[in-house]
Protein backbone atom coordinates (compact mmCIF):
# COMPACT_ATOMS: atom_id res chain seq x y z
CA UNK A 1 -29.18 14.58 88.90
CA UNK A 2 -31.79 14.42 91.10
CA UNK A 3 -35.43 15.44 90.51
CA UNK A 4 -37.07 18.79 92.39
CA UNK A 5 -39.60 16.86 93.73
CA UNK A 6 -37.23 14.96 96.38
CA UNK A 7 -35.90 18.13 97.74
CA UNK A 8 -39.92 19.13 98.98
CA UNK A 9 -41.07 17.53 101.90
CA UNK A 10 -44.22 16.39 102.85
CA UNK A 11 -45.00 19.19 105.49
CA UNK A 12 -44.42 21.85 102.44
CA UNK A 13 -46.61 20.46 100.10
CA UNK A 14 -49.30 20.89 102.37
CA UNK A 15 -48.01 24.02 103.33
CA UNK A 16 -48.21 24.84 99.83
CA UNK A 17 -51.42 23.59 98.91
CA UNK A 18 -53.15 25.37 101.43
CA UNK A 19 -51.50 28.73 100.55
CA UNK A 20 -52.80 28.20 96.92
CA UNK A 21 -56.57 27.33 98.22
CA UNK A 22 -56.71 30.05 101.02
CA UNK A 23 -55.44 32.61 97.99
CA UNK A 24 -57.73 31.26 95.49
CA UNK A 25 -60.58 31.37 97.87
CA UNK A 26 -59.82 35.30 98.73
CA UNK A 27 -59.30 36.05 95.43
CA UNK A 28 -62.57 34.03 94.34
CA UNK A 29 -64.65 35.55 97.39
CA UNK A 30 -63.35 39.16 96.24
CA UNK A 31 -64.44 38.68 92.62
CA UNK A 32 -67.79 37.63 93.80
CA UNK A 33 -68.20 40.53 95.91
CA UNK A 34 -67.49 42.85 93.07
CA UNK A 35 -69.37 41.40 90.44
CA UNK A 36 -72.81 40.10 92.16
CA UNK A 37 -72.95 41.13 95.83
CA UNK A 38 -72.19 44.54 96.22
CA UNK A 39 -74.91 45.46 93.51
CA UNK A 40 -77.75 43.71 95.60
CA UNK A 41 -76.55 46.11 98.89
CA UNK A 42 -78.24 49.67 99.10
CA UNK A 43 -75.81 52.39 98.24
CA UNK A 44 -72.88 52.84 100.50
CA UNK A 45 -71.07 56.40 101.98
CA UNK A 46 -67.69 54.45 101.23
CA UNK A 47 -65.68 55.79 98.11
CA UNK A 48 -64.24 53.05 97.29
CA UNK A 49 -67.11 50.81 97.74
CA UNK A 50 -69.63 52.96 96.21
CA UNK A 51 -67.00 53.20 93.26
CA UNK A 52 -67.32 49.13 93.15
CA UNK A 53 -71.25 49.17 93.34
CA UNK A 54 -70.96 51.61 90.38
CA UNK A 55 -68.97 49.47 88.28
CA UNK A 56 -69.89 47.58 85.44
CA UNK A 57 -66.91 45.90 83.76
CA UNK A 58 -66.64 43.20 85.85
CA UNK A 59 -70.38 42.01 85.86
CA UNK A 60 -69.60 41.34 82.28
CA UNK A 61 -66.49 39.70 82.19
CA UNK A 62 -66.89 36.83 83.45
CA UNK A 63 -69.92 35.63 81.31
CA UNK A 64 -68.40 37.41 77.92
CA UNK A 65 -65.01 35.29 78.68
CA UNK A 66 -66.41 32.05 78.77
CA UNK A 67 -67.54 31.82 74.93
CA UNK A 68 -63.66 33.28 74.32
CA UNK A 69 -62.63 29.93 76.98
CA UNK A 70 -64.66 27.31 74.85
CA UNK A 71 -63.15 28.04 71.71
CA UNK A 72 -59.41 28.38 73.17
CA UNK A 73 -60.16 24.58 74.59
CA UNK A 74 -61.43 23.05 72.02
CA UNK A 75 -58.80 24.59 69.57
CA UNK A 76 -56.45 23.12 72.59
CA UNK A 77 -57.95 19.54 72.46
CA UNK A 78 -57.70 19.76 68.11
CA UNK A 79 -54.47 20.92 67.79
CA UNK A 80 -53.13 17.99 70.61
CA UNK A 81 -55.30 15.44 68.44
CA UNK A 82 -53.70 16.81 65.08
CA UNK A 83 -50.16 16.50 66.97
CA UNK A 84 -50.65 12.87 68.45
CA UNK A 85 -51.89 11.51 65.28
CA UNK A 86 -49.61 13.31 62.48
């Protein structure tokens, strides 16, 4: 049977790969807006962006997460050591 990977051409792995970064990058460039930018800009006559400005639950995600990240790596990395040497 042959494998996935033959059926995918060159031109749509770069295709693909550059849909990934250009969504990551929007994605990553919207996030920042929200959680750091838009609270450094004066106060806005926009609903939806005052409604942003306003916000606080996404200032502290981000930092609160990583603590919760670290420890679901590392328990990650010990559980494949406990596997590979059982």
């Amino acid at each position: 049977m042959p494998k996935v990977s033959q059926f995918i051409t060159a031109n749509e792995r770069v295709y693909w790969g550059g849909f990934f970064i250009i969504f990551g990058s929007t994605f990553f460039g919207g996030f920042l807006y929200t959680a750091v930018i838009s609270k450094l800009l004066p106060p806005s006559n926009n609903a939806i962006i005052f409604a942003i400005q306003n916000d606080r639950y996404y200032c502290f995600l981000v930092p609160l997460t990583l603590p919760v990240l670290v420890v679901a790596v590392y328990f990650y990395w010990l559980s494949m050591k406990m596997f590979k040497h059982a």
